[in-house]
N, C-alpha and C. Protein backbone atom coordinates (compact mmCIF):
# COMPACT_ATOMS: atom_id res chain seq x y z
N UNK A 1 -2.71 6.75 -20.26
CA UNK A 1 -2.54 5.79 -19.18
C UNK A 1 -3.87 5.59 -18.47
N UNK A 2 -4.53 4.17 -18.48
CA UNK A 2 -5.41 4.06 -17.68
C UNK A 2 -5.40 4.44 -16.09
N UNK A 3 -6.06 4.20 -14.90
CA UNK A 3 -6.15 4.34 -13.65
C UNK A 3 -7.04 3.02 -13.25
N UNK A 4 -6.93 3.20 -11.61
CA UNK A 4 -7.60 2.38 -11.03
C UNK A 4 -8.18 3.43 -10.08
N UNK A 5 -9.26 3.26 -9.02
CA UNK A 5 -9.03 3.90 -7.95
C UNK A 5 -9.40 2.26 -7.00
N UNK A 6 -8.78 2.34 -5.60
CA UNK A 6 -8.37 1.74 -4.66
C UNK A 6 -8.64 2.23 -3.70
N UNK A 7 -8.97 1.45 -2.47
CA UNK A 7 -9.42 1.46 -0.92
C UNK A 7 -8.06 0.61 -0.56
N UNK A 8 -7.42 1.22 0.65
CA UNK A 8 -6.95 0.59 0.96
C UNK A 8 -6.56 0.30 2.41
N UNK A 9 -6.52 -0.90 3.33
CA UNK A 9 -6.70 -1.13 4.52
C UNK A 9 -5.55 -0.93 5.48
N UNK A 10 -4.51 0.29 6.06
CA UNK A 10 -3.40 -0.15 6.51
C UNK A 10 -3.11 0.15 8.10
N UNK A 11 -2.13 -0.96 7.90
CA UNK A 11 -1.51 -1.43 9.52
C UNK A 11 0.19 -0.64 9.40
N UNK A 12 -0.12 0.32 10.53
CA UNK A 12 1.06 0.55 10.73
C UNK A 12 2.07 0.00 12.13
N UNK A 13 3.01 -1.01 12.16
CA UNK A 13 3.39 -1.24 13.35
C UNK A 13 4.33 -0.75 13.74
N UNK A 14 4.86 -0.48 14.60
CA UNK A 14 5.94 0.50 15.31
C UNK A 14 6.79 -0.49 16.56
N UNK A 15 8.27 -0.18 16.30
CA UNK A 15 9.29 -0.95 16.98
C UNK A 15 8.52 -0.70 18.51
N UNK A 16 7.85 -0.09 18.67
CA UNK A 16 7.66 -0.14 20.09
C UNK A 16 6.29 -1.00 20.32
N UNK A 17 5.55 -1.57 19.94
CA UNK A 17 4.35 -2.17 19.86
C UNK A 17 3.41 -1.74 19.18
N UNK A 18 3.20 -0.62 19.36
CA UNK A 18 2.15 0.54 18.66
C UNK A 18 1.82 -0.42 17.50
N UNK A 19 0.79 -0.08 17.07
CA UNK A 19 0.14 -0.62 15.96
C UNK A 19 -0.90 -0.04 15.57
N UNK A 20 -1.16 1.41 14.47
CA UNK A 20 -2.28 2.02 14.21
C UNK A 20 -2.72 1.57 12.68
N UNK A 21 -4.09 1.77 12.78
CA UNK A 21 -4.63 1.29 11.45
C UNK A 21 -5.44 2.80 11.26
N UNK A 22 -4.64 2.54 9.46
CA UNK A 22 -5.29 3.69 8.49
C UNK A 22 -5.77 3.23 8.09
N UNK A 23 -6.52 4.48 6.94
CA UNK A 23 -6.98 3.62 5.60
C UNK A 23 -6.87 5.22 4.62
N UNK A 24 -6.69 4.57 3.53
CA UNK A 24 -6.48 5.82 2.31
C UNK A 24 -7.64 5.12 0.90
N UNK A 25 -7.85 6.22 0.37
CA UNK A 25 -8.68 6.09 -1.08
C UNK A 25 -7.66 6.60 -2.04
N UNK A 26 -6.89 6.06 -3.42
CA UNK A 26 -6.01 6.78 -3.71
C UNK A 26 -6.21 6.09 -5.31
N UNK A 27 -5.75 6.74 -6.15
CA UNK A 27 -5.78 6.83 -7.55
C UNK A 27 -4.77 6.23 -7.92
N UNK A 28 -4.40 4.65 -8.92
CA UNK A 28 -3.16 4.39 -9.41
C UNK A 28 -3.04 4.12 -10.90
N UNK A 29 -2.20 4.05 -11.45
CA UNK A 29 -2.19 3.49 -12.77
C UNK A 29 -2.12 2.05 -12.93
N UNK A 30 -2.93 1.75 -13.91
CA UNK A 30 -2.87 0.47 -14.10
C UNK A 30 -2.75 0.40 -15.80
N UNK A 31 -2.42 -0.82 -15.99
CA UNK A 31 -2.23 -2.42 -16.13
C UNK A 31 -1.18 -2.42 -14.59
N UNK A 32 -1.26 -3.18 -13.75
CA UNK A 32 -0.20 -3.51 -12.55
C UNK A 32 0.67 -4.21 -13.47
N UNK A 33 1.78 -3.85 -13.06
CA UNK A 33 2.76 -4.67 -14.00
C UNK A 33 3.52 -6.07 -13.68
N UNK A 34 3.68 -6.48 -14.87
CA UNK A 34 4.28 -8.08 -14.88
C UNK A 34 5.31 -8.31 -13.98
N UNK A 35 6.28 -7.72 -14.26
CA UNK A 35 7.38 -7.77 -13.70
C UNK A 35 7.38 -7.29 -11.99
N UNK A 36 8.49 -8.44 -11.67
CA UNK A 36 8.80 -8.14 -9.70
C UNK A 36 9.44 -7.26 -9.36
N UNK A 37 10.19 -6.46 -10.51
CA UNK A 37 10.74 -5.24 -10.06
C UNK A 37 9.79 -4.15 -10.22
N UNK A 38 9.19 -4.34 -11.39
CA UNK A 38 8.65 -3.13 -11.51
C UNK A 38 7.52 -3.24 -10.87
N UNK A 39 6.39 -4.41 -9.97
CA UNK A 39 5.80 -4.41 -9.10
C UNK A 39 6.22 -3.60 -7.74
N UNK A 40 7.89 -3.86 -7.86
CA UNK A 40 8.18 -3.35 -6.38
C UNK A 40 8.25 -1.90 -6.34
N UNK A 41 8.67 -1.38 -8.09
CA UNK A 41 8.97 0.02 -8.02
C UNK A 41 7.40 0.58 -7.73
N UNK A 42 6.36 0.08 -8.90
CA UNK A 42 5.04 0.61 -8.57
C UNK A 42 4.59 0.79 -6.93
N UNK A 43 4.78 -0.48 -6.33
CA UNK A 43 4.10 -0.38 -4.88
C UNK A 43 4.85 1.00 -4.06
N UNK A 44 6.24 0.74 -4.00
CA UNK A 44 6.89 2.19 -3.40
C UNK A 44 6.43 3.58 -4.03
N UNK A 45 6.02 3.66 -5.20
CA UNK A 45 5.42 4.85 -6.02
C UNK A 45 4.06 5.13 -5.93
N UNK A 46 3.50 4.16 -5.80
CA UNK A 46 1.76 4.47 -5.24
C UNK A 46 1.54 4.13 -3.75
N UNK A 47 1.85 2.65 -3.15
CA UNK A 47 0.70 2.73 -2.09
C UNK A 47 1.86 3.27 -0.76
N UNK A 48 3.18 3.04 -0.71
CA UNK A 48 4.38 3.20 0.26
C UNK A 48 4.09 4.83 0.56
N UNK A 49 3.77 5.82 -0.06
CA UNK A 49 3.19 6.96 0.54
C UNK A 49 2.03 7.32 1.43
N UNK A 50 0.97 6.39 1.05
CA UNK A 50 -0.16 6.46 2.26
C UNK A 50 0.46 5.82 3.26
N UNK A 51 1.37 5.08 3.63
CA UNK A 51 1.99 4.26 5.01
C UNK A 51 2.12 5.36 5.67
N UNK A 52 2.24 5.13 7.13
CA UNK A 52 3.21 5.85 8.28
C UNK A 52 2.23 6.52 9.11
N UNK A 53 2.31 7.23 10.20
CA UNK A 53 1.74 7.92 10.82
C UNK A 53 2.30 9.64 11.17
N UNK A 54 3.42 9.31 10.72
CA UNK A 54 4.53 10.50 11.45
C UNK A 54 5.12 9.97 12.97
N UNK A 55 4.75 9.53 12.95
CA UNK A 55 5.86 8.82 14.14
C UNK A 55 7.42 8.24 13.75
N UNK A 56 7.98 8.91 14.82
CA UNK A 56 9.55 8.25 14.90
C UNK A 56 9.60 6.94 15.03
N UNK A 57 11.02 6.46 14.63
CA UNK A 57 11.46 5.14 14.80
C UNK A 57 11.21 3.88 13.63
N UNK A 58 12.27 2.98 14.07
CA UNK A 58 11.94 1.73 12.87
C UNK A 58 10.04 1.17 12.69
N UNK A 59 9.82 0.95 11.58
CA UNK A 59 8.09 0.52 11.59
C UNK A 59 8.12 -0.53 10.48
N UNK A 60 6.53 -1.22 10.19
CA UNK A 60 6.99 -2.32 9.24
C UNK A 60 5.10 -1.97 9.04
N UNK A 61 5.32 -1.69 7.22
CA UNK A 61 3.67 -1.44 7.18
C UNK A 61 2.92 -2.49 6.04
N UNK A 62 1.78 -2.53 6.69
CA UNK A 62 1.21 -3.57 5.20
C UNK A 62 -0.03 -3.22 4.95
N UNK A 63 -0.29 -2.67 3.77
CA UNK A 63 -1.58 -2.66 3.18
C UNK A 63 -1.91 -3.39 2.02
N UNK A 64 -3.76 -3.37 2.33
CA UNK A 64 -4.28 -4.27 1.75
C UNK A 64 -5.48 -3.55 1.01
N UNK A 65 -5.16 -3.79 -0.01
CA UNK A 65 -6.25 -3.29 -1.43
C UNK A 65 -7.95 -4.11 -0.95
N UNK A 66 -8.69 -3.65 -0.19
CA UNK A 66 -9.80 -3.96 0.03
C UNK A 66 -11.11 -3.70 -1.06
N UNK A 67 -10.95 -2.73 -2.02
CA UNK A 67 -11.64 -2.50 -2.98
C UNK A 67 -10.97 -1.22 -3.92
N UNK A 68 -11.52 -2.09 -4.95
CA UNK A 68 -11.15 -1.45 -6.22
C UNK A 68 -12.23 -1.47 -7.52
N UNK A 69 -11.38 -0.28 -8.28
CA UNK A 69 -12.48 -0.38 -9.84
C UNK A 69 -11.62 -0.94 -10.59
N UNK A 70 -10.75 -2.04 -10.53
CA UNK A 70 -9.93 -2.82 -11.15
C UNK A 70 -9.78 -3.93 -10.26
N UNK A 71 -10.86 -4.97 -10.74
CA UNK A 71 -10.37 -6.48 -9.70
C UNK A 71 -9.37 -6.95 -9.57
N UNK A 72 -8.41 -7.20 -10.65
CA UNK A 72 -7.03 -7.44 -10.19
C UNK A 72 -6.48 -7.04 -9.41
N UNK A 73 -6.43 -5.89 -8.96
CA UNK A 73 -6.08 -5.12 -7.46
C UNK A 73 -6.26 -5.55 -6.42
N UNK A 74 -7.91 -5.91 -6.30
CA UNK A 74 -8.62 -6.29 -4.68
C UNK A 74 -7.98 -7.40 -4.39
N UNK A 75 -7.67 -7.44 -2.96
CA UNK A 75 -7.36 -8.10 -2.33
C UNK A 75 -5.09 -8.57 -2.20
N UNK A 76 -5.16 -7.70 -3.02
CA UNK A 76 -3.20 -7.75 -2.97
C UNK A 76 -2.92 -7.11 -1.82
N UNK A 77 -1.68 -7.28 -1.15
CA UNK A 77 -1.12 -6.69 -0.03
C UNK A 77 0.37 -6.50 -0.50
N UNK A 78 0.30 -5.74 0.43
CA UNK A 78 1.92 -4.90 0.12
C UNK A 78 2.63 -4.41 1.42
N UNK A 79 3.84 -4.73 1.25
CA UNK A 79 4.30 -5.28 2.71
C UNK A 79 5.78 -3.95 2.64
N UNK A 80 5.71 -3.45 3.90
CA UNK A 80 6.95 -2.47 3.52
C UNK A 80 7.79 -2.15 4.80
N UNK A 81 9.16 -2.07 5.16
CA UNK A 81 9.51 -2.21 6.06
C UNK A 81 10.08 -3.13 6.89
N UNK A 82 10.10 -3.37 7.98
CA UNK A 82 10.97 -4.51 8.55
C UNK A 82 11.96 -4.25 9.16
């Protein structure tokens, strides 16, 4: 299985206003896949773990692939929560 590695830019917002920004460096597999399911399963399996802060309560997170060693990557966002 190939890899990618990824930068990635994230916003965490919180039912209460809060709004902290991470950022993670993290290793994924690639070819990204064709399919919208299995896009959705990949994103919850790689980037949906760098989200969050540890904070309680409902949150809604989105990160954004700012750089990569796989261009197809840069620049996708991934939206989680709500």
């Amino acid at each position: 299985m190939n890899s990618a590695t990824i930068q990635l830019a994230i916003t965490n917002t919180y039912f209460d206003g809060a709004e902290i920004e991470t950022s993670a460096i993290i290793t994924v597999p690639v070819p990204y896949p064709i399919d919208p399911d299995e896009r959705e399963e990949w994103a919850y399996e790689h980037i949906f773990p760098e989200t969050g802060t540890g904070r309680d309560g409902d949150a809604w997170y989105e990160a954004e692939v700012v750089a990569s060693t796989d261009s197809e990557l840069t620049g996708k966002t991934f939206e989680f929560g709500g």
